[in-house]
N, C-alpha and C. Protein backbone atom coordinates (compact mmCIF):
# COMPACT_ATOMS: atom_id res chain seq x y z
N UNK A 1 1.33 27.54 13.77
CA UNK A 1 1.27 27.90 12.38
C UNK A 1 0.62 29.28 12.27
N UNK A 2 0.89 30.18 11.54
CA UNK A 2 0.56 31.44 11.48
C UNK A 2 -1.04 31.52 10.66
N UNK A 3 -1.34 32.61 11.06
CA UNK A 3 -3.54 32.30 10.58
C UNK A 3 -2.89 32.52 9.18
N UNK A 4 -2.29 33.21 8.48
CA UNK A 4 -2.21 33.55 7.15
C UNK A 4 -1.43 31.94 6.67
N UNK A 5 -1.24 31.26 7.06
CA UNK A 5 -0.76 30.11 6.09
C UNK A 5 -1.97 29.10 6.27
N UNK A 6 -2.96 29.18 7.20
CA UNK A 6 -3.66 28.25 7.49
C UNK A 6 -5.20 28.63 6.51
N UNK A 7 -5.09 30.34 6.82
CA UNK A 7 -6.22 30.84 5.50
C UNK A 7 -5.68 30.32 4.06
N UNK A 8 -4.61 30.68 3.78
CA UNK A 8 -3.97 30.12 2.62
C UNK A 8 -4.53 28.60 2.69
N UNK A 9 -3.96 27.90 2.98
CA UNK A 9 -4.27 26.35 3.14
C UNK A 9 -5.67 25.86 3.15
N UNK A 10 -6.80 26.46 3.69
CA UNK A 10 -8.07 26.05 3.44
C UNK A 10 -8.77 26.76 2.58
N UNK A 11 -8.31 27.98 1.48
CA UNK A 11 -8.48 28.54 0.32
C UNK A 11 -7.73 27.32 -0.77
N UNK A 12 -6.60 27.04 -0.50
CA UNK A 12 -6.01 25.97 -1.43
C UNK A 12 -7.43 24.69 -1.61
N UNK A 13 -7.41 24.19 -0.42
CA UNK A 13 -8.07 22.80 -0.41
C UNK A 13 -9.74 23.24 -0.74
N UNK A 14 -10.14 24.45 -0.72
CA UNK A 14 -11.26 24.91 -1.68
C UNK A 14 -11.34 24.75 -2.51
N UNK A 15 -10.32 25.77 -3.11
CA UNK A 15 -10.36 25.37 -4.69
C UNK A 15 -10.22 24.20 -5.54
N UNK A 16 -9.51 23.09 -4.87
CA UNK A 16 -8.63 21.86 -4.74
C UNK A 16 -10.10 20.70 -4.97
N UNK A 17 -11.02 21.19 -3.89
CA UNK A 17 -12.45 20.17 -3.96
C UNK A 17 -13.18 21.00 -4.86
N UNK A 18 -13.14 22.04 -5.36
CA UNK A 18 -14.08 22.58 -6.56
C UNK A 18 -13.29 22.17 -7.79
N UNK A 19 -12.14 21.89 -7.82
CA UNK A 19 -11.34 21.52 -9.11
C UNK A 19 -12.27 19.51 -9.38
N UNK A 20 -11.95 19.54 -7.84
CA UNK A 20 -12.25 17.66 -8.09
C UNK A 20 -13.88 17.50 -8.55
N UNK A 21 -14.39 18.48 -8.20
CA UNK A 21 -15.79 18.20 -8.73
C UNK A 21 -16.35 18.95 -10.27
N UNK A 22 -15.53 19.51 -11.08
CA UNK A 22 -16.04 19.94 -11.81
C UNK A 22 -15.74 19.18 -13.27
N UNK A 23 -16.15 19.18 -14.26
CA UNK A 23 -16.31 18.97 -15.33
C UNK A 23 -14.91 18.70 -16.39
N UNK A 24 -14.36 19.46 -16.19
CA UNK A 24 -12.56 19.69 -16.42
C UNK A 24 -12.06 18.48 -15.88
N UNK A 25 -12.34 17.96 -14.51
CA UNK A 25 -11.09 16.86 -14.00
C UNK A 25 -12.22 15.81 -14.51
N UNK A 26 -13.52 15.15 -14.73
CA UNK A 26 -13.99 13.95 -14.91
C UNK A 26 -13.32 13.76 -16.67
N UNK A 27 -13.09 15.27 -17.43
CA UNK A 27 -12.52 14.62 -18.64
C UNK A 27 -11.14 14.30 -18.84
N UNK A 28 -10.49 15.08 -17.74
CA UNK A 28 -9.03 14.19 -17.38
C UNK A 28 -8.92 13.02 -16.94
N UNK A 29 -10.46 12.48 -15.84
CA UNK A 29 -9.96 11.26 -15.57
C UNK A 29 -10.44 10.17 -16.98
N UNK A 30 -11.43 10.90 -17.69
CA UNK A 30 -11.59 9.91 -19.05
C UNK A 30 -10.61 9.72 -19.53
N UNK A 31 -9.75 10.96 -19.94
CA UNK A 31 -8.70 10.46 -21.01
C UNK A 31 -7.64 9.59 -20.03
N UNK A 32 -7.47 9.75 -18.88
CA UNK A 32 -6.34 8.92 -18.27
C UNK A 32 -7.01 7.15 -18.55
N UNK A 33 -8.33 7.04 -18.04
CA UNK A 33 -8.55 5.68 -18.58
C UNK A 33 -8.53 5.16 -19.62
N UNK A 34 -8.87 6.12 -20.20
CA UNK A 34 -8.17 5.71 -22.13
C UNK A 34 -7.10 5.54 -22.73
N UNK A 35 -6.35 6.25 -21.60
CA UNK A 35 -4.83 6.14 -22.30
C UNK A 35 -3.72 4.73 -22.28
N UNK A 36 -2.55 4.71 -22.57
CA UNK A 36 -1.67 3.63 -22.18
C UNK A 36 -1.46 3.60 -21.02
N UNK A 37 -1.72 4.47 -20.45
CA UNK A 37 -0.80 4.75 -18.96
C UNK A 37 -1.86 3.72 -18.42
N UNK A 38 -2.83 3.71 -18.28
CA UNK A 38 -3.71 3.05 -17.51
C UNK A 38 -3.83 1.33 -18.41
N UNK A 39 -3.30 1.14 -19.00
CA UNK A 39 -3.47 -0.62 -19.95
C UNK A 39 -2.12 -0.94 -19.50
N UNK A 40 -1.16 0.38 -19.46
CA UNK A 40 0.48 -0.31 -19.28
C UNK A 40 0.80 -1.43 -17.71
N UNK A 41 -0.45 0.22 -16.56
CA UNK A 41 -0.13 -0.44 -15.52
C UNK A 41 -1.17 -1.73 -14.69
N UNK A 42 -1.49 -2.00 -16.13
CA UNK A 42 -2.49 -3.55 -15.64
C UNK A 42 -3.80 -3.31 -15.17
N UNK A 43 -4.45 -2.15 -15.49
CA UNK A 43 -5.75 -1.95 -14.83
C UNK A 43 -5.59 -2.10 -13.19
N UNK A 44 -4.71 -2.13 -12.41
CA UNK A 44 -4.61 -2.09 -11.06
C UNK A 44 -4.74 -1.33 -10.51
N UNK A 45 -4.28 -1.00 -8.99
CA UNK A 45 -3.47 -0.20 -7.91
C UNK A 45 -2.10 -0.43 -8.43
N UNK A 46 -1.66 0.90 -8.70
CA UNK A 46 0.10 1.30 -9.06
C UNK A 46 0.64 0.70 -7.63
N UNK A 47 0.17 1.08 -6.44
CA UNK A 47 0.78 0.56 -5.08
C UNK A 47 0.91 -0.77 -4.61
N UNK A 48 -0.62 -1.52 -4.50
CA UNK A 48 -0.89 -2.44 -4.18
C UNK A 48 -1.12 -3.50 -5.26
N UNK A 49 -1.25 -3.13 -6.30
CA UNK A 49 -1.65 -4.10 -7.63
C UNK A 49 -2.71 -5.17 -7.29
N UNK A 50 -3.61 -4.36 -6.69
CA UNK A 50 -4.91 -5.16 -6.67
C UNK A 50 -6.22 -4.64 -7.45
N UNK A 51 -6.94 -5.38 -7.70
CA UNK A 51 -7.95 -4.82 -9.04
C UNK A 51 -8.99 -4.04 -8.31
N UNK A 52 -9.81 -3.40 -9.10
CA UNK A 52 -11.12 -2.90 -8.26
C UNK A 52 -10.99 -1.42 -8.41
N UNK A 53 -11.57 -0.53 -8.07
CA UNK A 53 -12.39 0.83 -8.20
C UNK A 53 -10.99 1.45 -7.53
N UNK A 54 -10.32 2.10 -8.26
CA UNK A 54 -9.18 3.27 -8.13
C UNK A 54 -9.34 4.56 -8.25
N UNK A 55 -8.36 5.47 -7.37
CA UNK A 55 -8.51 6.96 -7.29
C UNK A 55 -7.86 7.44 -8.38
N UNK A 56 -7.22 8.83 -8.66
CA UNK A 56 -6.23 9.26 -9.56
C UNK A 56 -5.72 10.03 -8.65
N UNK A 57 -4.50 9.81 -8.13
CA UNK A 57 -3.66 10.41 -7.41
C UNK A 57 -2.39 11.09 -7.98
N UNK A 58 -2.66 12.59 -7.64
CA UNK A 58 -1.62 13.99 -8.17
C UNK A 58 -0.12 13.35 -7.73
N UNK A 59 0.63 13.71 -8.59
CA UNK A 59 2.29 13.42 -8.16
C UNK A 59 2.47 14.68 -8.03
N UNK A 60 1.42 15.96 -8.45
CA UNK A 60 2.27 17.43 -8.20
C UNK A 60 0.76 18.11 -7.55
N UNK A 61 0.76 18.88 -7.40
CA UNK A 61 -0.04 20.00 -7.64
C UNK A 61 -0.09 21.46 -8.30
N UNK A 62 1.01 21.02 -9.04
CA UNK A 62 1.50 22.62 -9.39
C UNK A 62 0.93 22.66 -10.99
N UNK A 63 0.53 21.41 -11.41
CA UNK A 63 -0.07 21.51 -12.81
C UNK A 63 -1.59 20.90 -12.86
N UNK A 64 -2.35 21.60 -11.54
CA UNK A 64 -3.62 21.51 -11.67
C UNK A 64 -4.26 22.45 -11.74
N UNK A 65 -5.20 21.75 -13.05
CA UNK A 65 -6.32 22.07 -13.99
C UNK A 65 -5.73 22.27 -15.08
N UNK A 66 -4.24 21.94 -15.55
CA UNK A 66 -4.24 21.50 -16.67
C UNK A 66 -2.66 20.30 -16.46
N UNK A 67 -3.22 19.29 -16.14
CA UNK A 67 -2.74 17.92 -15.68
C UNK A 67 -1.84 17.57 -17.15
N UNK A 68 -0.40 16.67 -17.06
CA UNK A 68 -0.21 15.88 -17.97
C UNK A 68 -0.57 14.60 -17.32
N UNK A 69 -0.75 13.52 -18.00
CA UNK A 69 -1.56 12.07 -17.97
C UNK A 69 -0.16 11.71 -16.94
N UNK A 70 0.94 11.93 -17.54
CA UNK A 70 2.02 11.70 -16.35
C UNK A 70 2.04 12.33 -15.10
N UNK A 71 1.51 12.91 -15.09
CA UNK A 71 1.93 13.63 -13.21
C UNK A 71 0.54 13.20 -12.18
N UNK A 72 -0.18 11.88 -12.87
CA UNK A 72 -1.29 11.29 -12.23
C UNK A 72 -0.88 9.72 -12.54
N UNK A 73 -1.42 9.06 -11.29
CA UNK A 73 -1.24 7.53 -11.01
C UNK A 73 -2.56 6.96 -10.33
N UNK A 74 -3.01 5.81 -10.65
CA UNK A 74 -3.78 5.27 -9.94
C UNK A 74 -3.87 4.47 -9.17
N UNK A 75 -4.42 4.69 -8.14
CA UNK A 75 -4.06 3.98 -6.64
C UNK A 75 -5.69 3.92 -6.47
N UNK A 76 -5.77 2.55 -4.98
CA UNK A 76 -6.92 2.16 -4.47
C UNK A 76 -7.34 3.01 -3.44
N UNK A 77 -8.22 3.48 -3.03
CA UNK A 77 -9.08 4.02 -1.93
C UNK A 77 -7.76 4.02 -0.73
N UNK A 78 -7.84 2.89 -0.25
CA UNK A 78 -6.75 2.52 0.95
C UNK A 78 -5.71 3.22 1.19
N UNK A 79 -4.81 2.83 -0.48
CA UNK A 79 -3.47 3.71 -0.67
C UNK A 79 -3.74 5.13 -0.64
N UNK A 80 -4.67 5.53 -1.38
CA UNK A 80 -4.89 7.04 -1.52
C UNK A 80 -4.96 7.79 0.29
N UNK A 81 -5.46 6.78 0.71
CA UNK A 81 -5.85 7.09 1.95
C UNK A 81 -4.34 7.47 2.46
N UNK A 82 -3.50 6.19 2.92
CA UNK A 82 -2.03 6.38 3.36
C UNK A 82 -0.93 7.04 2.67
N UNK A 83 -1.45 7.41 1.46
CA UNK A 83 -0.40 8.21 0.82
C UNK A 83 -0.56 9.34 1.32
N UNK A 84 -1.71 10.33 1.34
CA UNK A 84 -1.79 11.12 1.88
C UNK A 84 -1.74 11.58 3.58
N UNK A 85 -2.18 10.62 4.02
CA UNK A 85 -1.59 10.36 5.49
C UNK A 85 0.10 10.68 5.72
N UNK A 86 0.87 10.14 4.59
CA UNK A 86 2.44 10.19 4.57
C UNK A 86 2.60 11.96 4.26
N UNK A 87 1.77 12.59 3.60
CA UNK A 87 1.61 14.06 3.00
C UNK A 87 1.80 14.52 4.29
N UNK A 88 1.15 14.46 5.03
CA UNK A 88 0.47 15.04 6.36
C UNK A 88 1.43 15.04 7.28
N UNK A 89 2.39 14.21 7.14
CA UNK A 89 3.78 14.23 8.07
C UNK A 89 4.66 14.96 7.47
N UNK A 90 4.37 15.34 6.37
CA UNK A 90 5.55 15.97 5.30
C UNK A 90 6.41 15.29 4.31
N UNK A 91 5.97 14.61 3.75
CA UNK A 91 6.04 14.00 2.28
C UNK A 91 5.41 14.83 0.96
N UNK A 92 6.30 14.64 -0.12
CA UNK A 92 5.17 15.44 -1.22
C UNK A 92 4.40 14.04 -1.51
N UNK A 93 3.54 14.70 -2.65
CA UNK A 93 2.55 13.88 -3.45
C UNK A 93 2.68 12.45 -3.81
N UNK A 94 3.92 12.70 -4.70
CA UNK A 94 4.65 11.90 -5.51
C UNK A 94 5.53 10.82 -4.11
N UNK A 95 6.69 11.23 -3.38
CA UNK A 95 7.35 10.40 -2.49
C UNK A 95 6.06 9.81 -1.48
N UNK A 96 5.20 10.35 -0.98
CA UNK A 96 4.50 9.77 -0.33
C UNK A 96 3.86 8.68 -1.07
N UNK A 97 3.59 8.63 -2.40
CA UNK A 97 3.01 7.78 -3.26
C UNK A 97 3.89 6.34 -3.27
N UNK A 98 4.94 6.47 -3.38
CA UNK A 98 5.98 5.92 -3.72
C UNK A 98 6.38 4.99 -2.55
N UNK A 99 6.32 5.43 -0.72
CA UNK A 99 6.32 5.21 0.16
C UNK A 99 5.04 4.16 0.14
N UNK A 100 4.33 4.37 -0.34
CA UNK A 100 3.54 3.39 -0.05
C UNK A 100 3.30 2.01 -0.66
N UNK A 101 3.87 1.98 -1.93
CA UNK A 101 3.95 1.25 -2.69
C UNK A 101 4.91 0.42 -2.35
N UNK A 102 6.26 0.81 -1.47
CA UNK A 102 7.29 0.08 -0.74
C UNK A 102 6.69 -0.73 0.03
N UNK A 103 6.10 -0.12 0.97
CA UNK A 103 5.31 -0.99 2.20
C UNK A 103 4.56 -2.63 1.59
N UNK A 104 3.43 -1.83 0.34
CA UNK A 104 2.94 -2.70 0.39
C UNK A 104 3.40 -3.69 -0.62
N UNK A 105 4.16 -3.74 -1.34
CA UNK A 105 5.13 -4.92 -1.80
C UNK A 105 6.23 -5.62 -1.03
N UNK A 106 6.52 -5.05 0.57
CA UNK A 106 7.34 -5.70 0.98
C UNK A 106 6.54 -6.05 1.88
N UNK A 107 5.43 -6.25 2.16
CA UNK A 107 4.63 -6.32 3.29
C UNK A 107 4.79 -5.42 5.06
N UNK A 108 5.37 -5.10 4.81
CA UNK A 108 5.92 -4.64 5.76
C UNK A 108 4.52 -3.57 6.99
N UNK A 109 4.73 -3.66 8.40
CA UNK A 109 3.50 -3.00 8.98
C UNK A 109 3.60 -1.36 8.40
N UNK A 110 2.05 -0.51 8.29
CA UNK A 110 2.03 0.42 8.01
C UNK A 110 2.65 1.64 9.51
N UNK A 111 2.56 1.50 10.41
CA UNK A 111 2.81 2.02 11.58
C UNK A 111 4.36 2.52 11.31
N UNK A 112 4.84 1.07 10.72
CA UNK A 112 6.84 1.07 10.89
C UNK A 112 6.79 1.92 9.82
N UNK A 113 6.05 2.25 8.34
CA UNK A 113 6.52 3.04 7.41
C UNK A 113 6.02 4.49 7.66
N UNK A 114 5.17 5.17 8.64
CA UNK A 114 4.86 6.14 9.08
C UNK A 114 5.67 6.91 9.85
N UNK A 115 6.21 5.48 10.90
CA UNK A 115 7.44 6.36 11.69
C UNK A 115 8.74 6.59 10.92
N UNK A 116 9.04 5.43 10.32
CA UNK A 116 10.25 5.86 8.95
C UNK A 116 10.18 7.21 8.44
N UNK A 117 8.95 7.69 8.07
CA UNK A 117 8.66 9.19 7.15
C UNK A 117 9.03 10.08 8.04
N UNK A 118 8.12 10.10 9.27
CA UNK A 118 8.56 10.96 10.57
C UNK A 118 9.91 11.21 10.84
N UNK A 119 10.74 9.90 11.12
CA UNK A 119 12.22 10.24 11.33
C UNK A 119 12.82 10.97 10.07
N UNK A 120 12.72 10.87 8.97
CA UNK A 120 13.25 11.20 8.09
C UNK A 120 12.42 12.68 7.97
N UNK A 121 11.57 13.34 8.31
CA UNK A 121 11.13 14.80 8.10
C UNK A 121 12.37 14.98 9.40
N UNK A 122 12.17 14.44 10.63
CA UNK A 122 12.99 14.86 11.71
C UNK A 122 14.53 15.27 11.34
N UNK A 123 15.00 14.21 10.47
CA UNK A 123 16.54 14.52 9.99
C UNK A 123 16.69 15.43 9.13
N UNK A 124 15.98 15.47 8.12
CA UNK A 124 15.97 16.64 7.23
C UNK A 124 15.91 17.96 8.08
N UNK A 125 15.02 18.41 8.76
CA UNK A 125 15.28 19.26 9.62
C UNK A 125 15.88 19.67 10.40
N UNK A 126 16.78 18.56 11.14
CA UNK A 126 17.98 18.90 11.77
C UNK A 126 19.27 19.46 10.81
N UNK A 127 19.39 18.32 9.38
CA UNK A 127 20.23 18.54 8.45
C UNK A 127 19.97 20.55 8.39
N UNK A 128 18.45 21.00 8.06
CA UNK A 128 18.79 22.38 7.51
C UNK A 128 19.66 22.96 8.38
N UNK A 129 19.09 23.10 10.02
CA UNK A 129 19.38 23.77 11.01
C UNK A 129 21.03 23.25 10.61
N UNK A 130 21.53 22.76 10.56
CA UNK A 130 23.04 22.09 10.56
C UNK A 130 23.64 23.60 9.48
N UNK A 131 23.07 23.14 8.23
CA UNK A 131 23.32 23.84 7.28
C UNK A 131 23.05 25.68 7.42
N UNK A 132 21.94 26.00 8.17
CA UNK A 132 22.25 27.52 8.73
C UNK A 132 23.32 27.48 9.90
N UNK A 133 23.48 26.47 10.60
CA UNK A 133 24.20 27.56 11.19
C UNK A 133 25.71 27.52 11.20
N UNK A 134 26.53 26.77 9.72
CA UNK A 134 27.41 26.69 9.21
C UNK A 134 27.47 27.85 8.01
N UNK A 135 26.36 28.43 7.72
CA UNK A 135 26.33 29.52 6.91
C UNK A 135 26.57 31.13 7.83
N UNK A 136 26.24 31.18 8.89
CA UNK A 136 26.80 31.90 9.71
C UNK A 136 28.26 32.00 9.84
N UNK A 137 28.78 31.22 9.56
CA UNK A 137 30.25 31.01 9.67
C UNK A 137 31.20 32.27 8.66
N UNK A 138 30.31 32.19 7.25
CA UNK A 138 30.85 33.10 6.09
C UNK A 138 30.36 34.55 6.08
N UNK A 139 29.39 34.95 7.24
CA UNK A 139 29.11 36.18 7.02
C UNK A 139 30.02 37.12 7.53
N UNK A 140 30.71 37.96 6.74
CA UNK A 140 31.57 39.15 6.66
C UNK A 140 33.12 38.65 6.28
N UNK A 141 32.97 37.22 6.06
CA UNK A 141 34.32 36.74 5.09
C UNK A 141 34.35 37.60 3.34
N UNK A 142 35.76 37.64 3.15
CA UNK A 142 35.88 37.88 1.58
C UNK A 142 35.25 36.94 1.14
N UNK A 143 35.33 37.15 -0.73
CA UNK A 143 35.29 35.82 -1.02
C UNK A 143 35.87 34.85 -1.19
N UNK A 144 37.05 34.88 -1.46
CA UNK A 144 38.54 33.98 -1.08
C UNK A 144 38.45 32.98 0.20
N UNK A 145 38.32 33.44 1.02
CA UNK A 145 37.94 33.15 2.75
C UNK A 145 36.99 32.07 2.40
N UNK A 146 35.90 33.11 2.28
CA UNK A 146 34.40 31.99 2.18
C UNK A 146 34.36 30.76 1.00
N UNK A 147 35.33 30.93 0.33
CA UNK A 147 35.59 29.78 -0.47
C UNK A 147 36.23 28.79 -0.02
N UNK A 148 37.57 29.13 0.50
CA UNK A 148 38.04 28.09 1.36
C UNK A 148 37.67 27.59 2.68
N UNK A 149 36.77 28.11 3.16
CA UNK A 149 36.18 27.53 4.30
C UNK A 149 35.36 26.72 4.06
N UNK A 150 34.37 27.02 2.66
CA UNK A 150 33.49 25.79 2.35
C UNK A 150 34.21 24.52 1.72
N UNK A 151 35.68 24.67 1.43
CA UNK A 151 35.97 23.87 0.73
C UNK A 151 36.32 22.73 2.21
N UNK A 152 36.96 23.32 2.88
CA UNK A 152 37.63 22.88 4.11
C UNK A 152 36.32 21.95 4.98
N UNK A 153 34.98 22.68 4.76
CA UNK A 153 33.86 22.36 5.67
C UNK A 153 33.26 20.92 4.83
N UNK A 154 33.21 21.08 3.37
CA UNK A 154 32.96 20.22 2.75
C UNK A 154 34.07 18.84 3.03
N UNK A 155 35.30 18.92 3.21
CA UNK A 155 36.25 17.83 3.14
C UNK A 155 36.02 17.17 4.59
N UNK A 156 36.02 18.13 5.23
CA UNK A 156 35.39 17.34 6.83
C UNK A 156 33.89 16.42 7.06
N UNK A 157 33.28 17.01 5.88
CA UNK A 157 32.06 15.81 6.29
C UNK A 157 32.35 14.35 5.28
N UNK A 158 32.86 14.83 4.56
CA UNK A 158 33.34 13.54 3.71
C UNK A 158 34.54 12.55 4.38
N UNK A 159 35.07 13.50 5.97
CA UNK A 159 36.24 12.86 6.06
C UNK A 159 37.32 12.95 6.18
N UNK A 160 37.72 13.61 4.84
CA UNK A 160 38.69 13.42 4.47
C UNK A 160 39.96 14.70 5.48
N UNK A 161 41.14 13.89 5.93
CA UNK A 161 42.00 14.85 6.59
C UNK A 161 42.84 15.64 5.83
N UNK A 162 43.24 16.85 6.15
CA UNK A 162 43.92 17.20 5.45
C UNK A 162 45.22 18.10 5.74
């Protein structure tokens, strides 16, 4: 990883633990306990739906420090824990959230839904590489050309002969 994304990255998670400790997010987490959102989803864990002392877990980060009550969920210590664990393999906020909530309603082991995430960052990544180097294909075509080649490239993954 390059030092400039990693300075980036521990300037983020600075600001990120000075956001969580200041004054601004304890009155976001008031109004989230006040709100419906928090009576709708049973006073629980959104994941696990078990009672007891919950986090507020971001579905984004792109609207922090000024949060809507929707782009936050509450989850238990545990989940917060493995959701972000799922982050860390390359999940966002939100799907990693979501991932976990699968697991633990189907019971299913946490190990098997970790490697699930893994394979699936793995495919996605193969998918891009797929996708550059089928884009190589159109460089220095007209546009006529490069139209029908995507049309042609598109009918082949669907199948279809022609």
């Amino acid at each position: 990883m390059p030092i400039s994304t990693v300075i980036e990255m521990t300037e983020r998670s600075r600001r990120y633990k000075e956001y969580i400790q200041s004054e601004d997010w304890q009155a976001v987490r008031k109004r989230y306990f006040k709100s419906k959102l928090w009576k709708r989803q049973g006073k629980t864990c959104w994941c696990c739906a078990k009672e007891g002392k919950v986090d507020l877990h971001h579905k984004t980060c792109k609207s922090l420090g000024n949060e809507n009550l929707n782009h936050l969920v509450a989850i238990c210590r545990s989940c917060h824990d493995k959701a972000h664990d799922l982050v860390k393999v390359g999940n966002s906020l939100w799907i990693a959230a979501k991932r976990v909530r699968q697991v633990e309603s189907k019971g299913r082991p946490w190990k098997q839904a970790v490697q699930i995430a893994t394979n699936q960052k793995r495919s996605k990544e193969r998918k891009k590489k797929k996708r550059q180097k089928e884009k190589q294909w159109f460089i220095g075509l007209n546009k006529q050309d490069a139209k029908l080649l995507k049309m042609e490239l598109s009918l082949r993954r669907k199948g279809i002969k022609y």
